[in-house]
C-alpha atoms as a PDB file:
ATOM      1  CA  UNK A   1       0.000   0.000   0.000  1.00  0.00           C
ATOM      2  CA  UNK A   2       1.117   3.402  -0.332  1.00  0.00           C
ATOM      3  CA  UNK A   3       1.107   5.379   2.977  1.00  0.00           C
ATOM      4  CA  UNK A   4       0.236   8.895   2.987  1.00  0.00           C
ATOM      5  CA  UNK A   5      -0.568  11.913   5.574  1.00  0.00           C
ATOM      6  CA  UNK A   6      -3.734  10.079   6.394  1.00  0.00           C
ATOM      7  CA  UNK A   7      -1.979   6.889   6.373  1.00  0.00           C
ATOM      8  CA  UNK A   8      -1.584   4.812   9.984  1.00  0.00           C
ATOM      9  CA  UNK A   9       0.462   1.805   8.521  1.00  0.00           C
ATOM     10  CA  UNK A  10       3.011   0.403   6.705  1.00  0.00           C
ATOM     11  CA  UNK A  11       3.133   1.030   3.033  1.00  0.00           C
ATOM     12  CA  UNK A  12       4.843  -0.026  -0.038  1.00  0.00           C
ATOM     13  CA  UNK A  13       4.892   2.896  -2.357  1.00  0.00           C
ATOM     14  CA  UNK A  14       6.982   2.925  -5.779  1.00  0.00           C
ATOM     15  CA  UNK A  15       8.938   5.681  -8.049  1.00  0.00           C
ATOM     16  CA  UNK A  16       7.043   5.163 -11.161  1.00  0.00           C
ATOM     17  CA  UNK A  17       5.319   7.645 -13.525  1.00  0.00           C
ATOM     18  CA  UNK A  18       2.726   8.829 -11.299  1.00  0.00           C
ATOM     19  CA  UNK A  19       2.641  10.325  -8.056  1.00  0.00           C
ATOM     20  CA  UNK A  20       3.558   9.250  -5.278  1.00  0.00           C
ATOM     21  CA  UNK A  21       0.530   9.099  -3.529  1.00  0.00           C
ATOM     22  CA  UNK A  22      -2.687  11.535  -3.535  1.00  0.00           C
ATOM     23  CA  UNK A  23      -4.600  11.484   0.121  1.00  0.00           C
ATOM     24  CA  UNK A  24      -7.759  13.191   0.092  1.00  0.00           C
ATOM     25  CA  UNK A  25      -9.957  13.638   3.468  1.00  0.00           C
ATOM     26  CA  UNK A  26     -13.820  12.277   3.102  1.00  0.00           C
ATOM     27  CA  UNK A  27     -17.070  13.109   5.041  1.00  0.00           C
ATOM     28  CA  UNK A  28     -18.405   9.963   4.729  1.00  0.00           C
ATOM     29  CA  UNK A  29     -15.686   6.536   4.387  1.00  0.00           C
ATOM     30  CA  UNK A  30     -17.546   4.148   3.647  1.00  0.00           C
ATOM     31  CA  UNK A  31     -19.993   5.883   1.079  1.00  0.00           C
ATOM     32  CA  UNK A  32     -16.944   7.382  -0.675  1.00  0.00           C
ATOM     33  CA  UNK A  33     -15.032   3.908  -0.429  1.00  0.00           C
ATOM     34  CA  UNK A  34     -18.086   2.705  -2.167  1.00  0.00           C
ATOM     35  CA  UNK A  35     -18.180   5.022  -5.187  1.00  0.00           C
ATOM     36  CA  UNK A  36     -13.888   4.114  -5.788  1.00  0.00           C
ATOM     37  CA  UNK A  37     -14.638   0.771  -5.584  1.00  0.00           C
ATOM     38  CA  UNK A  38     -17.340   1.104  -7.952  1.00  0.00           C
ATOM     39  CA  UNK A  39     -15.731   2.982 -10.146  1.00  0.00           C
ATOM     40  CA  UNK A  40     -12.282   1.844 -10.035  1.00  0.00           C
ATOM     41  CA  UNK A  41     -12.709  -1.452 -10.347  1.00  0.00           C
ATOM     42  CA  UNK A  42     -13.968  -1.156 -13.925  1.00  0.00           C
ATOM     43  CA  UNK A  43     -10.443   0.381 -14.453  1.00  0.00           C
ATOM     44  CA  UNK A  44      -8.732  -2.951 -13.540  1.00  0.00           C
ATOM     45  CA  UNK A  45      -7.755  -1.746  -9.846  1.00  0.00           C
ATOM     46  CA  UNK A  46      -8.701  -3.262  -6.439  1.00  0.00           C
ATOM     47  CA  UNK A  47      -7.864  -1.719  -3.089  1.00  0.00           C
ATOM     48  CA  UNK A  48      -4.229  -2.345  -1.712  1.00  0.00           C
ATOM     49  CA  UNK A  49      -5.239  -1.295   1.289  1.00  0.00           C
ATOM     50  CA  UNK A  50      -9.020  -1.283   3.031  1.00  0.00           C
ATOM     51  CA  UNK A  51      -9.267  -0.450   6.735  1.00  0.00           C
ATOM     52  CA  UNK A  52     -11.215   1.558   9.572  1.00  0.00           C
ATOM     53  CA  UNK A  53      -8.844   4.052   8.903  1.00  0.00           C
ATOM     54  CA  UNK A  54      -8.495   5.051   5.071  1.00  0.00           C
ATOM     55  CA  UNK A  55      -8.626   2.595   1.852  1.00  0.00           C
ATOM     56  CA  UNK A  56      -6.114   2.891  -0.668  1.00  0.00           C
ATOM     57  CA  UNK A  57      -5.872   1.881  -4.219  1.00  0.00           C
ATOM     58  CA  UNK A  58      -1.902   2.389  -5.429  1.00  0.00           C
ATOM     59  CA  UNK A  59      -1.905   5.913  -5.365  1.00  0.00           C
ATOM     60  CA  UNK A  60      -5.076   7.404  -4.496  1.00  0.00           C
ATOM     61  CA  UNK A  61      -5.519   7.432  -1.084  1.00  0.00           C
ATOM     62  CA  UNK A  62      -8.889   8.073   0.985  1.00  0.00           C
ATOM     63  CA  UNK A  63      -9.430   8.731   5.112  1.00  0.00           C
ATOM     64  CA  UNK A  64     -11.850  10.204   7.191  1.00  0.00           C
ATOM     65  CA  UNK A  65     -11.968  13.605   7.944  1.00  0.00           C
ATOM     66  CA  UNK A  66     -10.617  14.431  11.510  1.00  0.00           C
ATOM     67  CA  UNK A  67      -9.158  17.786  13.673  1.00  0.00           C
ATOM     68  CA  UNK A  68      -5.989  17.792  11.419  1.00  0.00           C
ATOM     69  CA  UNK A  69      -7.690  16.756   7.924  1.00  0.00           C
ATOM     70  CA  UNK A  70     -10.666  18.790   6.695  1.00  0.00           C
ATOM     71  CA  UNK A  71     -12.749  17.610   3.842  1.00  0.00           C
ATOM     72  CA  UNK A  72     -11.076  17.695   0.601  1.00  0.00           C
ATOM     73  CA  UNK A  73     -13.294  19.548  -2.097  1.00  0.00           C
ATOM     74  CA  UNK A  74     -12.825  21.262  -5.445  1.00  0.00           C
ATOM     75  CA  UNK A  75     -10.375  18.613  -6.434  1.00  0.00           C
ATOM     76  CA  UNK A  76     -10.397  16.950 -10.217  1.00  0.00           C
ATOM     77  CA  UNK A  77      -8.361  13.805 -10.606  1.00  0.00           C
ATOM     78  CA  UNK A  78      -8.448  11.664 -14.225  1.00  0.00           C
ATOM     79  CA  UNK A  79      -7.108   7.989 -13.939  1.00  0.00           C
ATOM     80  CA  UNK A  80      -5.788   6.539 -16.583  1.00  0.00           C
ATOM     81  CA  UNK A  81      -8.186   3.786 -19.010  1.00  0.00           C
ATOM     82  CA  UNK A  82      -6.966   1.031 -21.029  1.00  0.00           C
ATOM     83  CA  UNK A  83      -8.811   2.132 -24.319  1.00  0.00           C
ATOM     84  CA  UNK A  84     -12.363   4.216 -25.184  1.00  0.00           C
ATOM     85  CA  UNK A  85     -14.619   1.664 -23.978  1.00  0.00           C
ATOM     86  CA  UNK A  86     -12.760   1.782 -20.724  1.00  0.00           C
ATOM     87  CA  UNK A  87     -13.727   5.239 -20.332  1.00  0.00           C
ATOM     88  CA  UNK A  88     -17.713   4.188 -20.990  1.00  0.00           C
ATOM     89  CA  UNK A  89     -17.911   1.432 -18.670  1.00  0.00           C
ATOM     90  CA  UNK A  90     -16.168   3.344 -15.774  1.00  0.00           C
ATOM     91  CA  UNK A  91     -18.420   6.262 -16.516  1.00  0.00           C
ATOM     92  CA  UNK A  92     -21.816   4.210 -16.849  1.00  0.00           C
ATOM     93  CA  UNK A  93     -20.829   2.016 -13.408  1.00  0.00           C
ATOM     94  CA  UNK A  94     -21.064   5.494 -11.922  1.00  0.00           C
ATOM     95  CA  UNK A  95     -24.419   6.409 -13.504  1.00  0.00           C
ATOM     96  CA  UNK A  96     -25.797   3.776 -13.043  1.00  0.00           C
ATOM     97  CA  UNK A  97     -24.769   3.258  -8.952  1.00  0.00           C
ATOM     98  CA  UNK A  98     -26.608   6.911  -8.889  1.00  0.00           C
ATOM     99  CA  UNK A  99     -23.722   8.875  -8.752  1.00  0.00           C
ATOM    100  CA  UNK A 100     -23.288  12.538 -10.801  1.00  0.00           C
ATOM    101  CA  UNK A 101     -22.845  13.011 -13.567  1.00  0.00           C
ATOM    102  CA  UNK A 102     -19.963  15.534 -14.594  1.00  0.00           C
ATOM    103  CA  UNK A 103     -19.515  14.877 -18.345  1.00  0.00           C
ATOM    104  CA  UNK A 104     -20.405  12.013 -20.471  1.00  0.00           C
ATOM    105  CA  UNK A 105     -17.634  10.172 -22.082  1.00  0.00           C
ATOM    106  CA  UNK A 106     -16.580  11.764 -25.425  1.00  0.00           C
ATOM    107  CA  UNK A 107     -13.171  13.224 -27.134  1.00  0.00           C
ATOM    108  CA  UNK A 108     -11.788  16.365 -25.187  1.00  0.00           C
ATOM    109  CA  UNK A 109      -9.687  17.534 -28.327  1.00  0.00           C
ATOM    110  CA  UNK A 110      -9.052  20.902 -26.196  1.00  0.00           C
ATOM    111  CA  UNK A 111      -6.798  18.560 -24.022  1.00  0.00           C
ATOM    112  CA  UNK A 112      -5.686  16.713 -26.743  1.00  0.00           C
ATOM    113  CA  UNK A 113      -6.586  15.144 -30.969  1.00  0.00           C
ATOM    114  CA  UNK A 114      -6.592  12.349 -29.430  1.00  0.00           C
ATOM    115  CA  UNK A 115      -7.987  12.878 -25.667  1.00  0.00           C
ATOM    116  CA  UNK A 116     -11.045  10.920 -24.441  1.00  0.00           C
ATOM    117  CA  UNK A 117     -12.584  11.271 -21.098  1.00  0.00           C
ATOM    118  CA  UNK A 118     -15.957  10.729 -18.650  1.00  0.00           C
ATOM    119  CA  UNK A 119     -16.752  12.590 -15.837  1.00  0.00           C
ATOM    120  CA  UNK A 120     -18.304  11.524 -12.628  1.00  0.00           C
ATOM    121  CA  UNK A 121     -18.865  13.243  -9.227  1.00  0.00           C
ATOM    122  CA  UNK A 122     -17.897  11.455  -6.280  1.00  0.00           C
ATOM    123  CA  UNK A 123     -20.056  11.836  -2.989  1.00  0.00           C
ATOM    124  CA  UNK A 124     -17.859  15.026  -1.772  1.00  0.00           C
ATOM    125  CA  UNK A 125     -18.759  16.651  -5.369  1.00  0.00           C
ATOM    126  CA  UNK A 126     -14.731  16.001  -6.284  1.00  0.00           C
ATOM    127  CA  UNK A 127     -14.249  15.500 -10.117  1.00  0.00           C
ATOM    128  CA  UNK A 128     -13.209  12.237 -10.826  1.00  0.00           C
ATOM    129  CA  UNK A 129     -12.301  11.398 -14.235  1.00  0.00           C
ATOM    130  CA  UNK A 130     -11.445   8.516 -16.919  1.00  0.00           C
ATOM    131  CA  UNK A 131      -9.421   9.332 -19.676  1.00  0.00           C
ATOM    132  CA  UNK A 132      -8.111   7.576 -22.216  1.00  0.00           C
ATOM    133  CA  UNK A 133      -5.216   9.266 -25.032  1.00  0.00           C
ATOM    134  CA  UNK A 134      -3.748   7.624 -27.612  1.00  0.00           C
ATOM    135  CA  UNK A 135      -0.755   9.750 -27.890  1.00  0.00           C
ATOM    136  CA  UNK A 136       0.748   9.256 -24.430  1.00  0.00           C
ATOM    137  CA  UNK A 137       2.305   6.438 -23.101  1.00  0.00           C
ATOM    138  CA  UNK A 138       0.567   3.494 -21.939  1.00  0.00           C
ATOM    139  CA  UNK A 139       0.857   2.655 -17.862  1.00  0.00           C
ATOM    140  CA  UNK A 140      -1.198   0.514 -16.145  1.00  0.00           C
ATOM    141  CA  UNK A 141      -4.726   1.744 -15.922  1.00  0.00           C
ATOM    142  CA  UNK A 142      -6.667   2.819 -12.937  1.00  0.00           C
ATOM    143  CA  UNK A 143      -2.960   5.165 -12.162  1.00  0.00           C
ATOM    144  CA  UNK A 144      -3.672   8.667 -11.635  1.00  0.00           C
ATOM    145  CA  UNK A 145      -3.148  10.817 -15.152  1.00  0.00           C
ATOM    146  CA  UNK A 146      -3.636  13.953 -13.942  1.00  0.00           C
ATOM    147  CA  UNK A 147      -4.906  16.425 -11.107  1.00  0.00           C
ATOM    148  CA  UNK A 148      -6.288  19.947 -11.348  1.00  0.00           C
ATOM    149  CA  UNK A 149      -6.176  22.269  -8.467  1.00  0.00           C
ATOM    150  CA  UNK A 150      -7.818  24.898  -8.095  1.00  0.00           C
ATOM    151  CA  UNK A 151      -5.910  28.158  -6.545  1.00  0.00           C
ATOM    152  CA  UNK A 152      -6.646  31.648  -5.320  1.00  0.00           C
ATOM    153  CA  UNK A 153      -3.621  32.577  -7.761  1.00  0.00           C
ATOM    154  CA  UNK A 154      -2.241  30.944 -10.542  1.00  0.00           C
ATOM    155  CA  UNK A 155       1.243  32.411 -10.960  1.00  0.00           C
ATOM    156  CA  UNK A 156       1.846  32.874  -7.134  1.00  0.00           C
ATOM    157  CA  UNK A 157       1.251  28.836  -7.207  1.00  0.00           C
ATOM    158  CA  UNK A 158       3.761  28.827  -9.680  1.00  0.00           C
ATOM    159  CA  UNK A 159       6.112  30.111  -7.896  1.00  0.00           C
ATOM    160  CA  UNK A 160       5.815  27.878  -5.233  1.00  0.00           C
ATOM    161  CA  UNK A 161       5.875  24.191  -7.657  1.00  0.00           C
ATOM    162  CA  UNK A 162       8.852  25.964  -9.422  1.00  0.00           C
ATOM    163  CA  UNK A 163      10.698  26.054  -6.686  1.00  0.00           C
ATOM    164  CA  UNK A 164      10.526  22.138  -5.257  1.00  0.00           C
ATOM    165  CA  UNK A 165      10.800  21.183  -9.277  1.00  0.00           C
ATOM    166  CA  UNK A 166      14.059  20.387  -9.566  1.00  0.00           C
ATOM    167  CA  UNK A 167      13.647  17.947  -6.490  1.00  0.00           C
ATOM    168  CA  UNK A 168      10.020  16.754  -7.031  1.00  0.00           C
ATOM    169  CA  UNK A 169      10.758  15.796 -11.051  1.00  0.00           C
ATOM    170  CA  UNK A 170       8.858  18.529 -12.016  1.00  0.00           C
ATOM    171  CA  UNK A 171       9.059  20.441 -15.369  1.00  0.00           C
ATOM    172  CA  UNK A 172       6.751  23.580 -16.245  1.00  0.00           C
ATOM    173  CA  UNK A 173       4.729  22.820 -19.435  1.00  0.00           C
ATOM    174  CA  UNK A 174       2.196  25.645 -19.914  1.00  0.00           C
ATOM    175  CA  UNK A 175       2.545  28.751 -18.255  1.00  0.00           C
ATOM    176  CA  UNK A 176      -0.423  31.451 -18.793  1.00  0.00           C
ATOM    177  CA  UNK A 177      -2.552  33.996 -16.209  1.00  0.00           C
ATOM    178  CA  UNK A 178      -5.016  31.623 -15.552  1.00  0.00           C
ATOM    179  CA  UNK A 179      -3.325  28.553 -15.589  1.00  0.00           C
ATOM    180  CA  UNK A 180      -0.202  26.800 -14.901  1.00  0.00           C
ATOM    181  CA  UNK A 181       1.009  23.144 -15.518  1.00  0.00           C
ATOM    182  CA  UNK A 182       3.984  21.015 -14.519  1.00  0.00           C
ATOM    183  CA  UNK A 183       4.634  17.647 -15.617  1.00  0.00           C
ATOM    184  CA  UNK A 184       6.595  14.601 -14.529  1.00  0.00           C
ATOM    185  CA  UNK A 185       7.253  11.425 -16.706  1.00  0.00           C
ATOM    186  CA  UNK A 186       4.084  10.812 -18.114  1.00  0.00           C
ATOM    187  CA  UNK A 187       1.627  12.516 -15.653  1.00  0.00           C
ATOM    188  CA  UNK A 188       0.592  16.028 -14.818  1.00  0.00           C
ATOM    189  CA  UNK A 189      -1.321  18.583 -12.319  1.00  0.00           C
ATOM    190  CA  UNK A 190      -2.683  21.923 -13.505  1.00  0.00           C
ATOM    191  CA  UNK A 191      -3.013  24.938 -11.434  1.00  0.00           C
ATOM    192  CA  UNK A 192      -6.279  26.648 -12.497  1.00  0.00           C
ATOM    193  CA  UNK A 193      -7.856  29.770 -11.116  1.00  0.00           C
ATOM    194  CA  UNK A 194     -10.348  29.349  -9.241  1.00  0.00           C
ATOM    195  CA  UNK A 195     -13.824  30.829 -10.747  1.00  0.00           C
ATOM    196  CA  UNK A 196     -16.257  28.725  -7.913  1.00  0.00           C
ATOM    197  CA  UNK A 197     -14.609  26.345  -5.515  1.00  0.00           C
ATOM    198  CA  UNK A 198     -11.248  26.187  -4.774  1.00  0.00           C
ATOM    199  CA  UNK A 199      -9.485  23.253  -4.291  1.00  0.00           C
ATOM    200  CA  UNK A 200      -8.822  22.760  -0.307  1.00  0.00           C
ATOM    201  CA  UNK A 201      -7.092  19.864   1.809  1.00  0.00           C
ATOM    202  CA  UNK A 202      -5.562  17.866  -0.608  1.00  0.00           C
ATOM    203  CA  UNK A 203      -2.047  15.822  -0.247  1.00  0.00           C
ATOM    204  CA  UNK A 204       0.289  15.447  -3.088  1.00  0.00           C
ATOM    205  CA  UNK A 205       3.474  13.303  -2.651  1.00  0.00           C
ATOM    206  CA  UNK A 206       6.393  13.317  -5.213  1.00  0.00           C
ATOM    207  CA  UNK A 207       8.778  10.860  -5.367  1.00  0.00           C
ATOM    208  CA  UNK A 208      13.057  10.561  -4.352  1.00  0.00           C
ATOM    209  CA  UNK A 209      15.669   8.663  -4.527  1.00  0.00           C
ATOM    210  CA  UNK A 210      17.648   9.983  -2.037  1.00  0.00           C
ATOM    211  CA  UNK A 211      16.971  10.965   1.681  1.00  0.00           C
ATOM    212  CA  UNK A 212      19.315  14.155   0.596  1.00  0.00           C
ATOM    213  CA  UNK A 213      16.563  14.961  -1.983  1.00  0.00           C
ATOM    214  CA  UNK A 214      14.023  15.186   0.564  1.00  0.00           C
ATOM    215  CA  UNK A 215      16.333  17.484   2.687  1.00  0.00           C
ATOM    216  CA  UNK A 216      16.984  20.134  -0.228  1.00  0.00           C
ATOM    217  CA  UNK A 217      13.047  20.052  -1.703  1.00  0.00           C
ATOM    218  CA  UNK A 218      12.324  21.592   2.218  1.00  0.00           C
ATOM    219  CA  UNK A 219      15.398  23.457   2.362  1.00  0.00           C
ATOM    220  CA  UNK A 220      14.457  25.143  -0.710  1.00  0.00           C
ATOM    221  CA  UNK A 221      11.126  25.850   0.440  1.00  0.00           C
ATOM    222  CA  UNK A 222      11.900  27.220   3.406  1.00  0.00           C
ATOM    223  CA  UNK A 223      14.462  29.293   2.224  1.00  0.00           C
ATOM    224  CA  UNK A 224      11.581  30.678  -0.574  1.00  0.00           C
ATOM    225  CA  UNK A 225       9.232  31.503   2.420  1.00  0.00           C
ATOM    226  CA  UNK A 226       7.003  28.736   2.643  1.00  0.00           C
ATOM    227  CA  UNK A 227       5.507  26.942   5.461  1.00  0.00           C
ATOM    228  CA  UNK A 228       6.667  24.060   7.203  1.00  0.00           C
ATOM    229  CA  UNK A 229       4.793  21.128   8.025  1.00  0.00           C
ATOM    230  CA  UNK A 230       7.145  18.701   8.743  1.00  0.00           C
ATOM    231  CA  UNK A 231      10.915  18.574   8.669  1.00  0.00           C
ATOM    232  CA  UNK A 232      12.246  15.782   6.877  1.00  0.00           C
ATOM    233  CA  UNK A 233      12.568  12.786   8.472  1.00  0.00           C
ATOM    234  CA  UNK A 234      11.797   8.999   9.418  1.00  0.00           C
ATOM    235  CA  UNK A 235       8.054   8.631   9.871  1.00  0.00           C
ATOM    236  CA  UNK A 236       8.173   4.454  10.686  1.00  0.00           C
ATOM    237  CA  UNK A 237       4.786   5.027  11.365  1.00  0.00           C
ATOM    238  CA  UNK A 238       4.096   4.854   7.786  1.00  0.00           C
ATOM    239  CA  UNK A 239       6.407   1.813   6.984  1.00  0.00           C
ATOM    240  CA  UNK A 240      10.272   1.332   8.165  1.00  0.00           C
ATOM    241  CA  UNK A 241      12.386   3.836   5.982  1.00  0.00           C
ATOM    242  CA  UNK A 242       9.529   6.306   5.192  1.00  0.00           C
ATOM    243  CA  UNK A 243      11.400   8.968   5.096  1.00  0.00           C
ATOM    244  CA  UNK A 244       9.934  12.285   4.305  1.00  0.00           C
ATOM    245  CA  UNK A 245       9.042  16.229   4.472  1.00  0.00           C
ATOM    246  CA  UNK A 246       6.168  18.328   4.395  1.00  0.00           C
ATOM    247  CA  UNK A 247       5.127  22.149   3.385  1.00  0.00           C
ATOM    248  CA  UNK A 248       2.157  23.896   2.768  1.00  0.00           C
ATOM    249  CA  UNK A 249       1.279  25.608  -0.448  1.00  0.00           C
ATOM    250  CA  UNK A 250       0.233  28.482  -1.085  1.00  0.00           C
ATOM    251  CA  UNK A 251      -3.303  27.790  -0.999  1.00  0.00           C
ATOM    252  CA  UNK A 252      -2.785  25.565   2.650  1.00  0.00           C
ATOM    253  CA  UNK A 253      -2.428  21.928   0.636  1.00  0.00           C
ATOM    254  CA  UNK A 254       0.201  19.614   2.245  1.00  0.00           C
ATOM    255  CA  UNK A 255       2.874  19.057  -0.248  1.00  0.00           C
ATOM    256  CA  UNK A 256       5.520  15.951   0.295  1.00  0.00           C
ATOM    257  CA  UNK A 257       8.693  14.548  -0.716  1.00  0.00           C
ATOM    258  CA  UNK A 258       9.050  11.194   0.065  1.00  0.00           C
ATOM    259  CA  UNK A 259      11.739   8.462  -0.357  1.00  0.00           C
ATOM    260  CA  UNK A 260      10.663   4.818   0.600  1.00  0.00           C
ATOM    261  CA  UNK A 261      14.484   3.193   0.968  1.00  0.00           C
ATOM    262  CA  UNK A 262      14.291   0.005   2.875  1.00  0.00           C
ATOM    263  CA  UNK A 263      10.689  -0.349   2.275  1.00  0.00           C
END
């Protein structure tokens, strides 16, 4: 499993082409446990993890909300689909379990010639996506693709992600007013201004390699003004050699580094 802030156990997270791990905060476990399992599982992807305490699938992590973890809203996450029909059997599971709908499946070709998604709403009215492309890679579906946040301001965000870049893998691959986006290997999160709800109380982890990674990506935050939330270090509450560090954005998200030697 792959242990994030929410996390109370061990956890067997992977560098890879995705995120670390994504932890979002829920209002309601086991209703929201019911839609990812619904939804996901016509993706290809079981839970790796399922307790009292938060449910994971790879790296998309879900927990209750508590004193230190408000609910997560205004969030969009896609996850990646094996091929079109993919995309209209995740999206119909949805529909027809009663959840909301946010889009019916059909090409995107603003995000892409060759982009195909469906929308759904999941029971904290996040925007949970399929999305299938033939022009990118393929990983194994049911990974995260992508994230949109929301964010009081777009280029003052920017600043921020540009700075923990060069340690979090990070490039910056559209840069405009009203929207910013930075890319690792295959995967991507877009900074977006926000016109209604902005995102709040999500947890993005980025991989390392190196425990010395970990140390400069909250070094160099520090230095650039940000917040701490957690100096880097072991957290063997996770798993034996979690070893990681924590800041807050701009816009009060909890933003990790994480390297999983001796896992």
């Amino acid at each position: 499993m792959c242990s994030s802030d929410l996390a109370r156990g061990p956890g067997d997270c992977r560098l890879g082409r995705v995120f670390d791990h994504i932890g979002v905060a829920v209002s309601d476990l086991a209703a929201s446990e019911h839609f990812y399992r619904t939804v996901l599982s016509v993706l290809g992807i079981e839970p790796s993890y399922a307790g009292a305490d938060q449910v994971g699938w790879d790296d998309w992590w879900i927990g209750p909300t508590d004193s230190e973890h408000p609910v997560t809203r205004g969030l969009h996450v896609g996850f990646r689909a094996r091929d079109r029909a993919q995309v209209d059997a995740f999206w119909q599971a949805g529909i027809d379990a009663g959840y909301g709908d946010d889009g019916a499946p059909g090409p995107r070709t603003q995000y892409g010639p060759t982009y195909y998604g469906g929308f759904l709403l999941d029971p904290d009215g996040n925007s949970v996506e399929a999305v299938h492309d033939d022009s990118e890679e393929a990983v194994p579906e049911g990974r995260v693709d992508h994230v949109w946040i929301r964010v009081r301001d777009p280029q003052a965000s920017r600043r921020f992600y540009t700075t923990i870049a060069p340690h979090a893998g990070l490039r910056l691959t559209h840069d405009s007013p009203d929207r910013v986006q930075l890319s690792g290997r295959d995967y991507s999160f877009s900074l977006l201004r926000a016109e209604r709800q902005r995102t709040e109380h999500v947890h993005l982890a980025f991989p390392a390699r190196e425990d010395a990674t970990v140390r400069a990506f909250h070094a160099a935050a520090l230095a650039a003004g940000y917040e701490d939330h957690g100096a880097p270090g072991e957290r063997a509450v996770y798993h034996p050699g979690y070893y990681g560090a924590f800041v807050f954005d701009p816009d009060g998200n909890n933003i990790e580094l994480v390297n999983h030697h001796r896992a």
